[in-house]
N, C-alpha and C. Protein backbone atom coordinates (compact mmCIF):
# COMPACT_ATOMS: atom_id res chain seq x y z
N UNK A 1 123.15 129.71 89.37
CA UNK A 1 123.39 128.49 88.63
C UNK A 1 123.30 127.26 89.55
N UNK A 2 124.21 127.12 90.74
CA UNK A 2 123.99 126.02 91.64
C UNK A 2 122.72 125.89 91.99
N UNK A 3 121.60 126.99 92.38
CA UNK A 3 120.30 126.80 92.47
C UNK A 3 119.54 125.95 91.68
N UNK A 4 119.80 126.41 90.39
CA UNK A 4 119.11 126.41 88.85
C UNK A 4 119.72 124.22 88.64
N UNK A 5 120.90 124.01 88.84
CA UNK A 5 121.43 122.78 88.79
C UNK A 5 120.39 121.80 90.25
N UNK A 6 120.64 122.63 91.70
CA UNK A 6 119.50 121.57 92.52
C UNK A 6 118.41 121.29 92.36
N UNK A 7 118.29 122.50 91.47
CA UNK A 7 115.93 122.15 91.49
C UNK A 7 115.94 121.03 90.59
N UNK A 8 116.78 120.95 89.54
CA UNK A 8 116.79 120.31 88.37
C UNK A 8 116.75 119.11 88.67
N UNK A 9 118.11 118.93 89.50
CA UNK A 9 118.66 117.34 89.28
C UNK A 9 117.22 116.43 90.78
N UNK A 10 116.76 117.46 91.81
CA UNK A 10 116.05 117.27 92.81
C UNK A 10 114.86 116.99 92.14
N UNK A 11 114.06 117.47 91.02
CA UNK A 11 113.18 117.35 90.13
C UNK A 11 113.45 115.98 89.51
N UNK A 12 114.08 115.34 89.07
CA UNK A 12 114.83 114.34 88.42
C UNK A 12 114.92 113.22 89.09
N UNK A 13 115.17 113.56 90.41
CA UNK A 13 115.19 112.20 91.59
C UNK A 13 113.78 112.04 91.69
N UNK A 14 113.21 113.20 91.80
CA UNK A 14 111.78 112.77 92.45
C UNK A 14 110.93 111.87 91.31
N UNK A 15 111.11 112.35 89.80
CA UNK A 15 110.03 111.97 89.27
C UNK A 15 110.90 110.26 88.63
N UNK A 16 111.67 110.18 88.97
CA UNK A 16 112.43 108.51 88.65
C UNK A 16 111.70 107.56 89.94
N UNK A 17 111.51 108.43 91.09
CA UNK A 17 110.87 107.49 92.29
C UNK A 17 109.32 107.45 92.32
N UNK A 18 108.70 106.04 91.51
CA UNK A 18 107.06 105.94 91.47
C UNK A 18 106.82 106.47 93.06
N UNK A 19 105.61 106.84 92.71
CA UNK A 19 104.72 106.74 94.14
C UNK A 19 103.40 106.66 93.86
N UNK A 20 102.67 106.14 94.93
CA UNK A 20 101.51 105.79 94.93
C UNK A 20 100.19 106.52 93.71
N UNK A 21 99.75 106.34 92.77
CA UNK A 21 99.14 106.95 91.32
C UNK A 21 97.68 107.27 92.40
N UNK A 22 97.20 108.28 91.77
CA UNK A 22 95.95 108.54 92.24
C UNK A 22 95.18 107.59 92.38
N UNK A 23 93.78 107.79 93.52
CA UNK A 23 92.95 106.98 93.31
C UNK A 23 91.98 106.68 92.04
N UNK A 24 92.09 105.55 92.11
CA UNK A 24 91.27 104.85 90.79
C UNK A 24 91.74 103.41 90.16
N UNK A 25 91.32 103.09 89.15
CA UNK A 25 91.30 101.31 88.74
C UNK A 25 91.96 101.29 87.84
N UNK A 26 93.39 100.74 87.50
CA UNK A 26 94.45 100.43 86.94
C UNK A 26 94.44 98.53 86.04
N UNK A 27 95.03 98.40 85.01
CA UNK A 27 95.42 97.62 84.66
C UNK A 27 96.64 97.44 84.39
N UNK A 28 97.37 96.19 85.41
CA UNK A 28 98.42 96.08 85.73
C UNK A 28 99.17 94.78 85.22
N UNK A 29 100.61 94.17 85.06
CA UNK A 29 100.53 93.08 84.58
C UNK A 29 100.48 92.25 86.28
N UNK A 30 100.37 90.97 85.89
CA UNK A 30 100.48 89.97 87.30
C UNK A 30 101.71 89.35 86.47
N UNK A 31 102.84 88.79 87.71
CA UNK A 31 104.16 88.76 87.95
C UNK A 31 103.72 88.18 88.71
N UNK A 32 104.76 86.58 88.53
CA UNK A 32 105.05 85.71 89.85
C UNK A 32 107.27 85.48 89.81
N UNK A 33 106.91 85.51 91.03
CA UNK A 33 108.63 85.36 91.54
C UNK A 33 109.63 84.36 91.57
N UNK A 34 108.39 83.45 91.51
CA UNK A 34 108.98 81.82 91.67
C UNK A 34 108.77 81.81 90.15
N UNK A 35 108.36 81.90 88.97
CA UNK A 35 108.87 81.73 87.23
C UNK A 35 109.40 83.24 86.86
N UNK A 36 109.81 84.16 87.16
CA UNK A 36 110.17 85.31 87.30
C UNK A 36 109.90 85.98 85.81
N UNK A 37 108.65 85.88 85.73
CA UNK A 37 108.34 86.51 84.91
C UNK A 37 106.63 87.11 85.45
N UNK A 38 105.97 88.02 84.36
CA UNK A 38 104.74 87.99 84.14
C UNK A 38 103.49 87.17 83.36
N UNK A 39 102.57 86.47 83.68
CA UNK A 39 102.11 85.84 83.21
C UNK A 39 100.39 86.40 83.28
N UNK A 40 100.00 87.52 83.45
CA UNK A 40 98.89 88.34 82.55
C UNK A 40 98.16 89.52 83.00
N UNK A 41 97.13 89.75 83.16
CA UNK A 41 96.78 90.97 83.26
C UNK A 41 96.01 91.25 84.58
N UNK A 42 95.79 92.25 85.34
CA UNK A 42 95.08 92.06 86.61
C UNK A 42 94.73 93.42 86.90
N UNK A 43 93.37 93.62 87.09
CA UNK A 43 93.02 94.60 87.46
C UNK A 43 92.89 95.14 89.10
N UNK A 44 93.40 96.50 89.29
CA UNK A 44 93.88 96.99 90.46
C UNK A 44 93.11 98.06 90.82
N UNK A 45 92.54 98.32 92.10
CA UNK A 45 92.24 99.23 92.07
C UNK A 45 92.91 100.10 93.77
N UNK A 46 92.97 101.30 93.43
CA UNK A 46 93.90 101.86 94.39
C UNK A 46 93.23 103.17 94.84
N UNK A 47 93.03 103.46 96.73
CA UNK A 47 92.38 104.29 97.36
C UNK A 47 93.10 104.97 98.02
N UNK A 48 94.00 106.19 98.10
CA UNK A 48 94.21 106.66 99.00
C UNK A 48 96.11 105.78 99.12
N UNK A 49 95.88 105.09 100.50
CA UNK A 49 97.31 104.09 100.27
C UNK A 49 96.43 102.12 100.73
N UNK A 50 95.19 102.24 100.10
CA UNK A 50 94.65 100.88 100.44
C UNK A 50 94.72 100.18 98.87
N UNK A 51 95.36 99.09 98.63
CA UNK A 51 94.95 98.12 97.14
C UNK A 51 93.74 96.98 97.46
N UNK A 52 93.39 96.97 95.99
CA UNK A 52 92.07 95.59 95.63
C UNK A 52 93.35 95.22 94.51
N UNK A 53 93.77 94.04 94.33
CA UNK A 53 93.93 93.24 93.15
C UNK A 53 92.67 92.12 93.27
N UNK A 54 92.57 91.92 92.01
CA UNK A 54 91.86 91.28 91.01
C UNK A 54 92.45 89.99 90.33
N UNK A 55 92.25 89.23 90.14
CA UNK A 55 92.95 87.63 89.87
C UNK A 55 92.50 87.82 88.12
N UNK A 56 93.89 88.01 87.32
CA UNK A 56 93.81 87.43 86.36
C UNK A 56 93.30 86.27 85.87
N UNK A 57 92.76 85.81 84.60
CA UNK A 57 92.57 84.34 83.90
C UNK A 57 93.49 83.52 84.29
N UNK A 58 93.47 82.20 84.22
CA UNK A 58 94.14 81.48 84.12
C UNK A 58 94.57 80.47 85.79
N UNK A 59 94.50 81.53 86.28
CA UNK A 59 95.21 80.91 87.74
C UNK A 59 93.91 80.04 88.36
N UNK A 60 94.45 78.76 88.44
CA UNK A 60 93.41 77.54 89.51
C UNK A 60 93.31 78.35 91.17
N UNK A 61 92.05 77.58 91.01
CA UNK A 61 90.90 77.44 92.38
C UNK A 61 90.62 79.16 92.14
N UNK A 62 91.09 80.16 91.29
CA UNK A 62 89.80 80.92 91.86
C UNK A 62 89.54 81.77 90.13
N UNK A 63 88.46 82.38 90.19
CA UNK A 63 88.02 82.72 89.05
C UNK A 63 88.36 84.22 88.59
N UNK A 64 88.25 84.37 87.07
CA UNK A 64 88.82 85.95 87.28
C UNK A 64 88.17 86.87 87.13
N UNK A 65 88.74 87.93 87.72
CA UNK A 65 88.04 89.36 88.21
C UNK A 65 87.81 89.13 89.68
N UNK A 66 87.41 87.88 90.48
CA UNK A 66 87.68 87.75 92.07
C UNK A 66 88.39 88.13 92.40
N UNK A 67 88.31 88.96 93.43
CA UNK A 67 89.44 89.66 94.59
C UNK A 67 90.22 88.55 95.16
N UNK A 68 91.45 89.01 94.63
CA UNK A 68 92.53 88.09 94.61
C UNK A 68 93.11 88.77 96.14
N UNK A 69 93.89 89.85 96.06
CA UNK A 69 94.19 90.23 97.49
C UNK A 69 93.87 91.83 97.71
N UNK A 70 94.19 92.31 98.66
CA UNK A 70 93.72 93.47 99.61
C UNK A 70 94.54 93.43 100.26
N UNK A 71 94.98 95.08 100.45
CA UNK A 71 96.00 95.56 102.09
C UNK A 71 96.29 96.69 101.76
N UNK A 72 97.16 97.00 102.51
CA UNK A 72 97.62 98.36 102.19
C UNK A 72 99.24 98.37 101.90
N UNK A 73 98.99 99.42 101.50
CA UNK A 73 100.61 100.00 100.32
C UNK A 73 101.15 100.47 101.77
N UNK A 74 103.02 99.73 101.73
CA UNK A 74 103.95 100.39 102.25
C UNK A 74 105.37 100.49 101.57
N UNK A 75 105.89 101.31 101.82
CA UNK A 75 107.28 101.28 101.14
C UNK A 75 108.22 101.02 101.85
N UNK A 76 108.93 99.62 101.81
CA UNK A 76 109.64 98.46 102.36
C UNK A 76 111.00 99.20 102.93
N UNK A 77 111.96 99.17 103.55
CA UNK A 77 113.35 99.15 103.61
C UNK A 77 113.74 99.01 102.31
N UNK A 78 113.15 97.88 100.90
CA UNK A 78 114.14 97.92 100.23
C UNK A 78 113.94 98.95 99.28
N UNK A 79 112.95 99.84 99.78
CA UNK A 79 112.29 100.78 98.10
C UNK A 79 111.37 100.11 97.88
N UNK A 80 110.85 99.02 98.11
CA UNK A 80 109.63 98.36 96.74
C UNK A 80 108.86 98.95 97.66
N UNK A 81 107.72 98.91 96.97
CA UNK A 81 105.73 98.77 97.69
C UNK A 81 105.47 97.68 97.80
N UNK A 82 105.36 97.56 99.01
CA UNK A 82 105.00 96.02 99.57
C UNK A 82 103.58 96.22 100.02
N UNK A 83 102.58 95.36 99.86
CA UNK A 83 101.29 95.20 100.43
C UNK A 83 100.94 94.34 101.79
N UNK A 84 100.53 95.08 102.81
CA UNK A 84 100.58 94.66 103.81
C UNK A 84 98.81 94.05 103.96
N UNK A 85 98.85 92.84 104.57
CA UNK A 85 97.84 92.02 103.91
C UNK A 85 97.50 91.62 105.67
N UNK A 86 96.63 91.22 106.23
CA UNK A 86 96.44 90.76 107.64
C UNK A 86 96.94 89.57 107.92
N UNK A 87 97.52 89.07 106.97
CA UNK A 87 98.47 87.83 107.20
C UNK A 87 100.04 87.96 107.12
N UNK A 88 100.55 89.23 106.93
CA UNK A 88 101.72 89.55 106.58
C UNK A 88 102.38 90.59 107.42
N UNK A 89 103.74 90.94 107.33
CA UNK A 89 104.05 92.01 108.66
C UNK A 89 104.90 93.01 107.48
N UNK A 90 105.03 94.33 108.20
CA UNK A 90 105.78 95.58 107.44
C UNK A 90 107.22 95.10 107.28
N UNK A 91 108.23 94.22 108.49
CA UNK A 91 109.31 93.95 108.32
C UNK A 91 109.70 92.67 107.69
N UNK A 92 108.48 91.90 107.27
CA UNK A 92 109.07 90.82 106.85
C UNK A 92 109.08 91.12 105.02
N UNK A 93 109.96 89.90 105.07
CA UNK A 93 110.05 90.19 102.94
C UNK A 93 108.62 89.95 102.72
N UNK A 94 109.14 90.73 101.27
CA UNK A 94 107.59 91.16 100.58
C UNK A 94 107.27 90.33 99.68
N UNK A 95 106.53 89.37 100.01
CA UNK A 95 105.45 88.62 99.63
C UNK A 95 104.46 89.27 98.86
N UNK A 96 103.87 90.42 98.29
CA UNK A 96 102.98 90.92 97.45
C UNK A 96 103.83 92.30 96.90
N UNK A 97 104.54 92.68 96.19
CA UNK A 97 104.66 93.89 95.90
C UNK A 97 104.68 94.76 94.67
N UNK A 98 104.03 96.02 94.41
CA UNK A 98 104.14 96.26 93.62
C UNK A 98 104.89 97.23 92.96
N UNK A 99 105.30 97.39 91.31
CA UNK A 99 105.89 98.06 90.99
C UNK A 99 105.30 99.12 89.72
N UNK A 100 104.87 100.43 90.42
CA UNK A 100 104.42 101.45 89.97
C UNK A 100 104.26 102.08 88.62
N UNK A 101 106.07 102.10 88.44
CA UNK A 101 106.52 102.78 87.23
C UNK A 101 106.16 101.53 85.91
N UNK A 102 106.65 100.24 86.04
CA UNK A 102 106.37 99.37 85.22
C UNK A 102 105.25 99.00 84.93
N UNK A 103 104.00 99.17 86.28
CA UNK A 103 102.63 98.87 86.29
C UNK A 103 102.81 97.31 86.58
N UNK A 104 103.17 95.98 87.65
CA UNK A 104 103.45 95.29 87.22
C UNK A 104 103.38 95.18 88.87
N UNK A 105 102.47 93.56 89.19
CA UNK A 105 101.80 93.56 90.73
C UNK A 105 103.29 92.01 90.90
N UNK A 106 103.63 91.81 91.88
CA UNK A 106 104.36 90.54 91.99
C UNK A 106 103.90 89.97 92.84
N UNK A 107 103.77 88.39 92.84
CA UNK A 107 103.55 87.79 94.09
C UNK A 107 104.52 86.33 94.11
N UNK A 108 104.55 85.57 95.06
CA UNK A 108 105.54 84.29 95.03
C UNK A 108 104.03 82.99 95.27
């Protein structure tokens, strides 16, 4: 029974914690931090642990479906997936991150 109770509840932790979805091209919402909400749709595409986002409609100076950002997926100190971008560092706050289970990219 104690066996039968660890696999269970160990099964249970694991599948509550997203992780990285197979490779392939996702539609995700775009989330900004500074109006803390989502404001539309953005296509993602994901290799291995490398991201392409895609720039939703709407947003000035660049057009959509342009590659909005690129980097690679890490999982922060705080739990999130943070995207590590060549302008950005693993320990600093996360400036791009995303969230798996919701489908839902954030940026500030």
């Amino acid at each position: 029974m104690k066996t039968f109770l660890f696999l269970f509840f160990t099964t249970i932790i694991s599948i509550s914690f997203a992780q990285i979805p197979k490779s392939g091209t996702y539609i995700y919402n775009y989330c900004n931090m500074e109006y803390n909400k989502c404001i539309g749709k953005c296509k993602i595409k994901i290799k291995d642990n490398k991201i392409w986002i895609y720039a939703p409609g709407g947003l000035t100076g660049i057009t959509e479906g342009e590659l909005y950002e690129n980097g690679t997926l890490h999982k922060n100190r705080s739990g999130k997936w943070i995207i590590i971008t060549s302008r950005s560092r693993v320990n600093e706050g996360p400036a791009l991150w995303i969230d798996f289970k919701r489908k839902q990219f954030w940026t500030f």
